[in-house]
C-alpha atoms as a PDB file:
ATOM      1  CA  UNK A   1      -7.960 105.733  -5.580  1.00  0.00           C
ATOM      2  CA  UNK A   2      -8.203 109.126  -4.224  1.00  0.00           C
ATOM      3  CA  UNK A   3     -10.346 109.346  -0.762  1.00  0.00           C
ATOM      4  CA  UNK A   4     -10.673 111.719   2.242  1.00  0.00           C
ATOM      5  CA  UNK A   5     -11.951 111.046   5.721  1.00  0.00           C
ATOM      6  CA  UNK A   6     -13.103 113.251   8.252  1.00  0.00           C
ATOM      7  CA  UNK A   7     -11.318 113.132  11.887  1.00  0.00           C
ATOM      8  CA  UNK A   8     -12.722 112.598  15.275  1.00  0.00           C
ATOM      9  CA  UNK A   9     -14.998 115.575  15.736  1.00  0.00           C
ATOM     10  CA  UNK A  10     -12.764 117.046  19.396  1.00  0.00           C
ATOM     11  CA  UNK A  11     -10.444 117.466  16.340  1.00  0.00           C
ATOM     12  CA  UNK A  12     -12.533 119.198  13.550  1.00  0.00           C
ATOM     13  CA  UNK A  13     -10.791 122.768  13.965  1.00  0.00           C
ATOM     14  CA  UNK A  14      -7.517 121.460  14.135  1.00  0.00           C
ATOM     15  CA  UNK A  15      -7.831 119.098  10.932  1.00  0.00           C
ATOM     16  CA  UNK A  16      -9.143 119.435   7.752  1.00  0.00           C
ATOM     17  CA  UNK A  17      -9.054 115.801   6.585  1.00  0.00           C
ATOM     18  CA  UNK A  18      -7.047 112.468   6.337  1.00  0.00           C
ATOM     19  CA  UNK A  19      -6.159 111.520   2.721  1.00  0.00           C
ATOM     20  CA  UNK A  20      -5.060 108.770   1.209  1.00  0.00           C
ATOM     21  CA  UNK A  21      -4.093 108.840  -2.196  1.00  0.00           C
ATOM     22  CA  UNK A  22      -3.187 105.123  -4.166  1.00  0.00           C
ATOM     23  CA  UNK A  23      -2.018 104.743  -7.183  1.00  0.00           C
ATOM     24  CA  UNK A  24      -0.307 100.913  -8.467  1.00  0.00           C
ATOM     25  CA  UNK A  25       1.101 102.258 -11.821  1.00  0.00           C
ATOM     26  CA  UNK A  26       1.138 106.050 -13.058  1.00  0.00           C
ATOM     27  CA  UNK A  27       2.123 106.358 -16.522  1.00  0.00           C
ATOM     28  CA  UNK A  28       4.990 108.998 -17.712  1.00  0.00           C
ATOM     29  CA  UNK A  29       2.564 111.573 -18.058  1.00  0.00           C
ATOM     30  CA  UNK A  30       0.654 111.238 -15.173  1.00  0.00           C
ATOM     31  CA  UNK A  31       3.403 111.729 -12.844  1.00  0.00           C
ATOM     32  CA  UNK A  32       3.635 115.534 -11.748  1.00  0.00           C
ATOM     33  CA  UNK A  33       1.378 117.208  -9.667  1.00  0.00           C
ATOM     34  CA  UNK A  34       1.245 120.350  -8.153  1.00  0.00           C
ATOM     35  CA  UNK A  35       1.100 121.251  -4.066  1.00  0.00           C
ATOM     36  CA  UNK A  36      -1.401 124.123  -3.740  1.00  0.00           C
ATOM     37  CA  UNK A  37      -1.812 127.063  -0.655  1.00  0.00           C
ATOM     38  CA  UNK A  38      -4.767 125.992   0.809  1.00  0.00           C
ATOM     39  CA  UNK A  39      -3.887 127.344   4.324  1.00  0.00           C
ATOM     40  CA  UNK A  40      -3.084 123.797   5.828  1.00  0.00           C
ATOM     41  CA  UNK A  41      -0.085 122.469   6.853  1.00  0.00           C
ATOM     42  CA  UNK A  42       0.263 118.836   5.586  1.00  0.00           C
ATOM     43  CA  UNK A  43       2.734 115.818   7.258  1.00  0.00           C
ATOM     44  CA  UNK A  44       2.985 113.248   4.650  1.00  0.00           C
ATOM     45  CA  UNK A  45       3.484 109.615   4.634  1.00  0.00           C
ATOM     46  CA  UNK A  46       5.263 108.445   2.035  1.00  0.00           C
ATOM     47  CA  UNK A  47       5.128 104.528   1.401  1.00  0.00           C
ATOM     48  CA  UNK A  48       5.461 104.106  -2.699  1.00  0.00           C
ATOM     49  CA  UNK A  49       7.995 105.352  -5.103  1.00  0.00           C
ATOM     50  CA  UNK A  50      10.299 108.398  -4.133  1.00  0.00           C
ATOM     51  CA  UNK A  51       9.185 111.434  -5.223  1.00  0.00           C
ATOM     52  CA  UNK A  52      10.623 115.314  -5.919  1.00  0.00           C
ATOM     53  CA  UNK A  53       9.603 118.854  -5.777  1.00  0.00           C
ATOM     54  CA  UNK A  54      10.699 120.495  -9.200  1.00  0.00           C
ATOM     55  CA  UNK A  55      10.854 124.503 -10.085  1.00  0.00           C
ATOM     56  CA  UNK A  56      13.146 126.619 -12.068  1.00  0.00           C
ATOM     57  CA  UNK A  57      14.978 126.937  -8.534  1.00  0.00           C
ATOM     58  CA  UNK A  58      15.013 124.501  -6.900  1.00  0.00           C
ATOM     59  CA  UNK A  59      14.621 120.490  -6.830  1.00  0.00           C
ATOM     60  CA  UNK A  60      14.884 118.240  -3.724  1.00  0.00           C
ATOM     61  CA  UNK A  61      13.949 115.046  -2.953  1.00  0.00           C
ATOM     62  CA  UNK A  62      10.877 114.951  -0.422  1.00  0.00           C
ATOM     63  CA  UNK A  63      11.154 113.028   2.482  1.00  0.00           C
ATOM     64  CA  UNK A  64       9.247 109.857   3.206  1.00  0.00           C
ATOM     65  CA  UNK A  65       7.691 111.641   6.373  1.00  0.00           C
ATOM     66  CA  UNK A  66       7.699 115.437   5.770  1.00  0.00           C
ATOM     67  CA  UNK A  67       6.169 117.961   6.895  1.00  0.00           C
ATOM     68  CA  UNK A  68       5.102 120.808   4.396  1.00  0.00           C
ATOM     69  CA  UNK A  69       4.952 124.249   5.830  1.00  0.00           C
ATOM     70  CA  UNK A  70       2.222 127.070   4.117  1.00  0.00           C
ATOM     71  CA  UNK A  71       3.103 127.787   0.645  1.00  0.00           C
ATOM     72  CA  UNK A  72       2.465 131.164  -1.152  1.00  0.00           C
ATOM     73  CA  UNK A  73       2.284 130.216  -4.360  1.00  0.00           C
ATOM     74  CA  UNK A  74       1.763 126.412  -6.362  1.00  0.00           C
ATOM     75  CA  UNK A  75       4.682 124.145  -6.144  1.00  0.00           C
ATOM     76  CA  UNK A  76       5.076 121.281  -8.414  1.00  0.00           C
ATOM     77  CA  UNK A  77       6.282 117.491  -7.539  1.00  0.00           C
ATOM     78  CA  UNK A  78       7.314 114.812  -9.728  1.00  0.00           C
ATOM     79  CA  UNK A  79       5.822 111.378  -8.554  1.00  0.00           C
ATOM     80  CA  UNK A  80       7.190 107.884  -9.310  1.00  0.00           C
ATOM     81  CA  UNK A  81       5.713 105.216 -10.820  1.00  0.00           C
ATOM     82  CA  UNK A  82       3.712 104.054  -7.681  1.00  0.00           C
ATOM     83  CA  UNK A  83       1.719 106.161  -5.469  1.00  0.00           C
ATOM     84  CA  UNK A  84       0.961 105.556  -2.472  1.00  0.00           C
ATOM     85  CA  UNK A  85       0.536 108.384   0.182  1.00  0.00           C
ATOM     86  CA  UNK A  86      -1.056 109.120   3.525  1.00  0.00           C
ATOM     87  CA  UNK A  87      -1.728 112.760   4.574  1.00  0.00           C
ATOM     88  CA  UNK A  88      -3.020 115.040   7.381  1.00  0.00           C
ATOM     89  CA  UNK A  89      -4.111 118.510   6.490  1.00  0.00           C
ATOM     90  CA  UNK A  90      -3.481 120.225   9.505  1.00  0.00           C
ATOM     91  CA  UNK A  91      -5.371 124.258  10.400  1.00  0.00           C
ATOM     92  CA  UNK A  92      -3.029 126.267  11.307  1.00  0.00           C
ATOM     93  CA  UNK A  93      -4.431 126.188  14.493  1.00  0.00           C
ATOM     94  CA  UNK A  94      -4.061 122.310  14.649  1.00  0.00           C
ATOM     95  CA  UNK A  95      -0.259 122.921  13.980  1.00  0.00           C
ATOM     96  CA  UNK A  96      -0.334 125.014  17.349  1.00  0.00           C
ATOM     97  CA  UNK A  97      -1.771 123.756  19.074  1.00  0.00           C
ATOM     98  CA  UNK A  98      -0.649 119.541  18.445  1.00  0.00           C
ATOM     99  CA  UNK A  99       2.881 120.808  17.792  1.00  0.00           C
ATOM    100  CA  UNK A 100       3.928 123.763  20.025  1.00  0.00           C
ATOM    101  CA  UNK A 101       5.678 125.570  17.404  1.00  0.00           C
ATOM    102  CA  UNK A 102       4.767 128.999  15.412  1.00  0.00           C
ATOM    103  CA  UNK A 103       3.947 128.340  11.718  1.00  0.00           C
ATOM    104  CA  UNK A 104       6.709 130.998  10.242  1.00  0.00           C
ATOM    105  CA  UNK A 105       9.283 128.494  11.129  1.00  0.00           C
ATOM    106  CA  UNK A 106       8.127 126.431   8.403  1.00  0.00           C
ATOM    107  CA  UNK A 107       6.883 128.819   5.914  1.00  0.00           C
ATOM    108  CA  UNK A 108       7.568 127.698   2.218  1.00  0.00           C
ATOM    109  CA  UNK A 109       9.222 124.998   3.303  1.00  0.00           C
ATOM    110  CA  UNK A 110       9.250 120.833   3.283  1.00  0.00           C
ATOM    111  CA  UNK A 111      11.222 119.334   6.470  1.00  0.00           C
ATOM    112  CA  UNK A 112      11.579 115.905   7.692  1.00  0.00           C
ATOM    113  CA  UNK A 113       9.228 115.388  10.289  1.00  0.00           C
ATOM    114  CA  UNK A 114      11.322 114.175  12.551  1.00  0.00           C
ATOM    115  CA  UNK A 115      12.074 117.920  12.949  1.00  0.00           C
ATOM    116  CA  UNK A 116       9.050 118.626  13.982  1.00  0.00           C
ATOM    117  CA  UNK A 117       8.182 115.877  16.121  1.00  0.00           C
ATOM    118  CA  UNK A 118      10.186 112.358  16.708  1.00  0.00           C
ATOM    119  CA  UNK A 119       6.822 110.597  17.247  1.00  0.00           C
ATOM    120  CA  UNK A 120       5.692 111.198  13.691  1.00  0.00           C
ATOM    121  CA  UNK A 121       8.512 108.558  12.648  1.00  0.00           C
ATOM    122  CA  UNK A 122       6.507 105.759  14.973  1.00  0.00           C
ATOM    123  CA  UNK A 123       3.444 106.665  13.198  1.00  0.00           C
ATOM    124  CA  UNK A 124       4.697 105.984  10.009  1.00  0.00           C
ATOM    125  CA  UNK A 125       6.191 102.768  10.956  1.00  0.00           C
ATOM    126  CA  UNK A 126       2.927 101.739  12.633  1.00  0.00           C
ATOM    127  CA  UNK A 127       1.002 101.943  10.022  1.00  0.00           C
ATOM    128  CA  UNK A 128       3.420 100.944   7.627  1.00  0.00           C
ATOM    129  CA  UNK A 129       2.037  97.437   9.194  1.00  0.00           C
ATOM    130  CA  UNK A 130      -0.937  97.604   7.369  1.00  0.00           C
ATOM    131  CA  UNK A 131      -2.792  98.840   4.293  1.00  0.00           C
ATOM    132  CA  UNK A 132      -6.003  98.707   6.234  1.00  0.00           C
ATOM    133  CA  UNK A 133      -7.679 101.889   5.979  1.00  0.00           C
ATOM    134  CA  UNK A 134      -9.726 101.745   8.977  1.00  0.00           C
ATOM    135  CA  UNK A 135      -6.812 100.977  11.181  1.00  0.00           C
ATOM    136  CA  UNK A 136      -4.705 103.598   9.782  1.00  0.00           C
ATOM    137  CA  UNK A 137      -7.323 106.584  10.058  1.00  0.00           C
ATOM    138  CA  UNK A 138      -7.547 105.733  13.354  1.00  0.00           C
ATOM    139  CA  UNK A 139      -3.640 105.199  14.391  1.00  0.00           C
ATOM    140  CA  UNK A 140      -3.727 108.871  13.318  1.00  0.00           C
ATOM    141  CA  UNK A 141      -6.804 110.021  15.485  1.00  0.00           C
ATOM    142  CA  UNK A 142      -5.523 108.343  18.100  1.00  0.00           C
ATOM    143  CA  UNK A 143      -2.248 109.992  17.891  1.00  0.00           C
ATOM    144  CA  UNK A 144      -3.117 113.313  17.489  1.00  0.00           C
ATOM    145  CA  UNK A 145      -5.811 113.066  20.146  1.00  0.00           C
ATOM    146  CA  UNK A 146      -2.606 112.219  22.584  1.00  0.00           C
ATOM    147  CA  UNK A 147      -1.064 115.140  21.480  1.00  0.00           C
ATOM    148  CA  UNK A 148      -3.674 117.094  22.076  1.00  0.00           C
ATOM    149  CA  UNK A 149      -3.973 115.971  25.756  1.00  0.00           C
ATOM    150  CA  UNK A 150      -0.461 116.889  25.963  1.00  0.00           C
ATOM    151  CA  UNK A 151      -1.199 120.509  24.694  1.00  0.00           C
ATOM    152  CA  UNK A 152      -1.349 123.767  27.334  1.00  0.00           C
ATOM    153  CA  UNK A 153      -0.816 126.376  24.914  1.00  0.00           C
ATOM    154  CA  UNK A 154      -3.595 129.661  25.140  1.00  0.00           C
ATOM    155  CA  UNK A 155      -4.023 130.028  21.228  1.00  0.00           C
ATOM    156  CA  UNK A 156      -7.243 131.723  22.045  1.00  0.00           C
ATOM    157  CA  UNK A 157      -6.253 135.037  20.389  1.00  0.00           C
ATOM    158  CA  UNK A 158      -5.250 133.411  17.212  1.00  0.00           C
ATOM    159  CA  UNK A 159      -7.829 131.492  17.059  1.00  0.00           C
ATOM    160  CA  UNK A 160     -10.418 134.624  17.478  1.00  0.00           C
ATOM    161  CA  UNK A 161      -7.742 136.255  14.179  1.00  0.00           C
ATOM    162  CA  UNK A 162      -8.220 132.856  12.343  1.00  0.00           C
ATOM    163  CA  UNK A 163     -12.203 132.970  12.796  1.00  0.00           C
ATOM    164  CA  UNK A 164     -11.628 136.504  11.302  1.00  0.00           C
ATOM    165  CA  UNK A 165      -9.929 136.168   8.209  1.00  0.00           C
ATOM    166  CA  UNK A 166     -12.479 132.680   7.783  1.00  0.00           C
ATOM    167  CA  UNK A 167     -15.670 135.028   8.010  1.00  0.00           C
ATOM    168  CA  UNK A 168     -14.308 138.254   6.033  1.00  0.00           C
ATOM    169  CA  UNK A 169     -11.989 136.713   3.731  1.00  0.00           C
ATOM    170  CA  UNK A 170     -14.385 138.315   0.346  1.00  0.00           C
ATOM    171  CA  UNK A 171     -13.553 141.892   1.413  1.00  0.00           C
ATOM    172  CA  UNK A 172     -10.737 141.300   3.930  1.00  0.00           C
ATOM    173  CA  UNK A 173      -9.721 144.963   4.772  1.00  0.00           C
ATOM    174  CA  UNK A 174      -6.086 144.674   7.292  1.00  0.00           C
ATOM    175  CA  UNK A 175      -7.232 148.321   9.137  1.00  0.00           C
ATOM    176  CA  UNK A 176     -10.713 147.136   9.821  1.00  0.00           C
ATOM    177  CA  UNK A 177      -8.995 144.122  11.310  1.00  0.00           C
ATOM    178  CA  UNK A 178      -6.742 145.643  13.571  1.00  0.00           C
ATOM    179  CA  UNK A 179      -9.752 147.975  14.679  1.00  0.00           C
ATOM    180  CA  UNK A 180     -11.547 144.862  15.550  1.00  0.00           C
ATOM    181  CA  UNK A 181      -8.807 143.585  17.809  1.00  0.00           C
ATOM    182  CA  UNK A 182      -7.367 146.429  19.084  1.00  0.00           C
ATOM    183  CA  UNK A 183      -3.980 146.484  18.135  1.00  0.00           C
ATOM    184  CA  UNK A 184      -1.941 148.692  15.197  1.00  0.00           C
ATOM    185  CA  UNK A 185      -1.755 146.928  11.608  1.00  0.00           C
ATOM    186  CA  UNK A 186       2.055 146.490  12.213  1.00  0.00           C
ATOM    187  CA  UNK A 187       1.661 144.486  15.167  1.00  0.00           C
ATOM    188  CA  UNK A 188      -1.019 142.189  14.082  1.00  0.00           C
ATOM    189  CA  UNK A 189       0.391 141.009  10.817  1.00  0.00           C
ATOM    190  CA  UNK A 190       3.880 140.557  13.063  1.00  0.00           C
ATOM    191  CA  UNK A 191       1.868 138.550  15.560  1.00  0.00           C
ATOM    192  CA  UNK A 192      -0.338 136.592  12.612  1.00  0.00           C
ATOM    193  CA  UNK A 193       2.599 136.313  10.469  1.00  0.00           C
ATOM    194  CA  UNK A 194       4.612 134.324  13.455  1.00  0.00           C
ATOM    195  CA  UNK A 195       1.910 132.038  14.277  1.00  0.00           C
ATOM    196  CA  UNK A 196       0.285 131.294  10.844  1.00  0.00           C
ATOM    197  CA  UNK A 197       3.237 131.877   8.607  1.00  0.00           C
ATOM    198  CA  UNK A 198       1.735 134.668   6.844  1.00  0.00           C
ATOM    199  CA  UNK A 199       0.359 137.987   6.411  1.00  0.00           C
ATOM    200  CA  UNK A 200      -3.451 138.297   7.367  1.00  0.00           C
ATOM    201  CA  UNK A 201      -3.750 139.366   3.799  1.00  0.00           C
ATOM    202  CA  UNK A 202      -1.656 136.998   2.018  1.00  0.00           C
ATOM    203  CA  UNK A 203      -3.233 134.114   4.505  1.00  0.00           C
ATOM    204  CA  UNK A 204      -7.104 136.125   3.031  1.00  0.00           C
ATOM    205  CA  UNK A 205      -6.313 135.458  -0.544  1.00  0.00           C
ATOM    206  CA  UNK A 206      -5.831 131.915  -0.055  1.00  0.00           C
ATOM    207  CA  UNK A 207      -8.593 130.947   2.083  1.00  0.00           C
ATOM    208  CA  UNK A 208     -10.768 133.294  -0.440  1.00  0.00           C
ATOM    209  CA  UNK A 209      -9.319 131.459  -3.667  1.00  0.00           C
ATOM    210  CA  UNK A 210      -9.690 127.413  -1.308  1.00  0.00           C
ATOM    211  CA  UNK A 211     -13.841 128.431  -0.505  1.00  0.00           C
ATOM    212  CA  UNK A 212     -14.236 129.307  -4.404  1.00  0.00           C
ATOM    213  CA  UNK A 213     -12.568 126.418  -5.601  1.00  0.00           C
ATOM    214  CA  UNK A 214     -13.852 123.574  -3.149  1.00  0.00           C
ATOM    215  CA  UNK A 215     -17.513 124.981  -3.834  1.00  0.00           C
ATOM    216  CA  UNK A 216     -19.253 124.252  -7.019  1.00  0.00           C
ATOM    217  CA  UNK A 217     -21.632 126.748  -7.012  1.00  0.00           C
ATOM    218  CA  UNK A 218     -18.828 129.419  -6.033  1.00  0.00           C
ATOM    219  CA  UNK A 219     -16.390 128.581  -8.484  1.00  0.00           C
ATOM    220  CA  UNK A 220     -19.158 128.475 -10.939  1.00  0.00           C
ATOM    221  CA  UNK A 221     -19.335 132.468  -9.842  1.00  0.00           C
ATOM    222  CA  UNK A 222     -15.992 132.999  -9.364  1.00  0.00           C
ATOM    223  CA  UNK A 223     -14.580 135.308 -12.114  1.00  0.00           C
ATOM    224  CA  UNK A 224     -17.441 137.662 -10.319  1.00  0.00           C
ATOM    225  CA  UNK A 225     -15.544 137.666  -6.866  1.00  0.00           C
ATOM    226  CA  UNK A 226     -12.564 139.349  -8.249  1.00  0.00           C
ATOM    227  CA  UNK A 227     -11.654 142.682  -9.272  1.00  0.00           C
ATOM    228  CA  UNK A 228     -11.158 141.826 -12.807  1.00  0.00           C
ATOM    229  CA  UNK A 229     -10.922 138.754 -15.268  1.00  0.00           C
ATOM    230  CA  UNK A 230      -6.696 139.874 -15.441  1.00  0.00           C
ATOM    231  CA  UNK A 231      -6.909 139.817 -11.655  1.00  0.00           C
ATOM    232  CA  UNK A 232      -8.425 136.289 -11.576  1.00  0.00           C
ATOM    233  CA  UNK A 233      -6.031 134.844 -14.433  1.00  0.00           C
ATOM    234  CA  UNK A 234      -2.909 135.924 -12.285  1.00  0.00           C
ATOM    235  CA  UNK A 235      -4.861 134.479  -8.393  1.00  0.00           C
ATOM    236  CA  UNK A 236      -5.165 131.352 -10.464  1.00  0.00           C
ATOM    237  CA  UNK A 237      -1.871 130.784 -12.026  1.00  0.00           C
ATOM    238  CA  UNK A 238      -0.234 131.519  -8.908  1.00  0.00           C
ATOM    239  CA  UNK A 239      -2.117 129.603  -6.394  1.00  0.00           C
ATOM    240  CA  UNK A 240      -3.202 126.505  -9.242  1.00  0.00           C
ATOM    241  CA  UNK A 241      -0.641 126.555 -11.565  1.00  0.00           C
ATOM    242  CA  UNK A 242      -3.186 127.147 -14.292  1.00  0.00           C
ATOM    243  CA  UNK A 243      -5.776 129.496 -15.503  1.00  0.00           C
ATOM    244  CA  UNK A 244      -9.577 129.021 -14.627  1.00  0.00           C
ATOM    245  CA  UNK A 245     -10.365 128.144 -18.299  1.00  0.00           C
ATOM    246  CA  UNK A 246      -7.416 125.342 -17.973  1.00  0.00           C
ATOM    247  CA  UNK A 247      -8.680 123.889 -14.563  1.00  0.00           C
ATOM    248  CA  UNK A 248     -12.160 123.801 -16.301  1.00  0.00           C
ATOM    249  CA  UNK A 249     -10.776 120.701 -18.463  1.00  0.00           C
ATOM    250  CA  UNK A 250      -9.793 117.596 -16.789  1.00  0.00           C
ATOM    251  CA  UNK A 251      -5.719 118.034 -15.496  1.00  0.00           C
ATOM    252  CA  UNK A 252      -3.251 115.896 -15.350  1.00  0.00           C
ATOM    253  CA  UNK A 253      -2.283 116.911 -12.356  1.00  0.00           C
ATOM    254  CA  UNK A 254      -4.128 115.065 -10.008  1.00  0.00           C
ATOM    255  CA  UNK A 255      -4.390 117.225  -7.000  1.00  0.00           C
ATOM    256  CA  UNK A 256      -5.986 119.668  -9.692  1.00  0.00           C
ATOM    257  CA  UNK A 257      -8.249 117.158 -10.638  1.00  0.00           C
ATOM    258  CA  UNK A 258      -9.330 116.021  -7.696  1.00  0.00           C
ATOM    259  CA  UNK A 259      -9.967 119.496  -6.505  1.00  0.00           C
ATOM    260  CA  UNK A 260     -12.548 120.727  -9.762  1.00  0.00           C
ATOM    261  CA  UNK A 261     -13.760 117.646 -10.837  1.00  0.00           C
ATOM    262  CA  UNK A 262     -13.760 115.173  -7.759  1.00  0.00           C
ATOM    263  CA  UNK A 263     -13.252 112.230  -6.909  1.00  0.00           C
ATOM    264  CA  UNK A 264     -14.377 109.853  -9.505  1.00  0.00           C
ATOM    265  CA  UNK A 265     -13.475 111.771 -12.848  1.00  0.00           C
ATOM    266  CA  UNK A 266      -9.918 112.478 -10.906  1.00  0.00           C
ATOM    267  CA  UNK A 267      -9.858 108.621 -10.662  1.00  0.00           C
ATOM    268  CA  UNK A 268     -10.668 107.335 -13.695  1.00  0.00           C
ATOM    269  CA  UNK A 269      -8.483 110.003 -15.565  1.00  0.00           C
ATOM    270  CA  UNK A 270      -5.732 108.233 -13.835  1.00  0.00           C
ATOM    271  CA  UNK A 271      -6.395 104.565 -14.053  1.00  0.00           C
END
């Protein structure tokens, strides 16, 4: 229902994982989800019932091939009655460098991909084909391993900031940072926001709330890794959706259940 696959490994810092999430029937209530920050950038194919991003403020129809830009805080989405997705989560270094363009252009944003690049509409139609997983993981390896070839960009000095934030992202401190690389704190969140999409620090609390969540043992741990229990509550909500104490039962959401319960509970709470 719900699986992941790891890419070629000359693409393992550019790409988190291939998804591909099937569903034949979801009932009424089983139909929203929620898109978290996790620090990727995701390009979705779409091949089952249309689906929408809902909020307060806004509602829009996503694309069949989008591309969704870092978030800041959880989005929700309204599914149809079948699901059935492809996905590529994308480093923000793998958006760099395989796409050419700075990640603030697409901050908090969804955008046909054919905005982004015109090839990502072949992809979709080639493996529209087929349902065969094996062919279509590698249709997108294959792709994004020509794109790569294609590449020229020096996103060395990003990459060193990314490595950064990665390694020192339980006590990120922004001075110590620009210390490290030389620069004033004004120019390296201007430079990190333009390439990533965010602040060093906002880009910090994400990749520190993703390593607690995707690790058992961590999130077991977790309420211990912030400054207070109030502190945690309020990371949660805006990053999940939901309080710790409310991810700790099985959601309906099934990103969220995926994510704290894996694969197989996430599954059968679905079928």
């Amino acid at each position: 229902m719900i699986r992941t696959f790891e890419p070629d490994n000359v693409l393992h810092k550019l790409v988190d994982y291939i998804w591909i999430v099937d569903f034949n029937f979801l009932a009424d209530g089983n139909r929203g989800d929620i898109i978290m920050p996790l620090g990727h950038i995701n390009i979705i194919f779409n091949y089952g019932s249309a689906y929408r991003l809902v909020g307060e403020k806004e509602e829009m129809v996503i694309p069949d091939v989008a591309v969704i830009g870092q978030m800041k805080e959880a989005k929700h989405v309204q599914y149809g009655q079948h699901l059935y997705q492809i996905g590529i989560s994308l480093t923000p270094l793998g958006f760099i460098k395989l796409f050419h363009e700075p990640g603030l252009e697409l901050t908090e944003r969804i955008v046909e991909a054919i905005d982004v690049d015109p090839d990502l509409d072949e992809l979709y139609l080639m493996m529209m084909i087929s349902k065969d997983v094996e062919q279509c993981t590698k249709a997108i390896n294959q792709f994004l391993m020509h794109k790569l070839a294609l590449n020229e960009k020096d996103t060395g000095r990003i990459e060193e900031m990314l490595t950064y934030v990665e390694r020192e992202y339980e006590s990120l401190n922004i001075v110590s940072m620009a210390n490290f690389f030389g620069v004033s704190v004004s120019s390296l969140e201007r430079f990190f926001k333009k390439y990533i999409g965010l602040t060093p620090k906002t880009y910090g609390n994400i990749v520190k709330f993703r390593k607690h969540v995707e690790d058992e043992g961590l999130r077991r741990d977790m309420q211990y890794h912030y400054y207070d229990q109030s502190h945690l509550i309020k990371t949660s909500k805006k990053f999940a959706g939901k309080t710790i104490k409310e991810l700790e039962e099985l959601p309906d959401e099934l990103t969220l259940g995926y994510l704290w319960h894996g694969q197989q509970q996430a599954s059968e709470h679905r079928c």
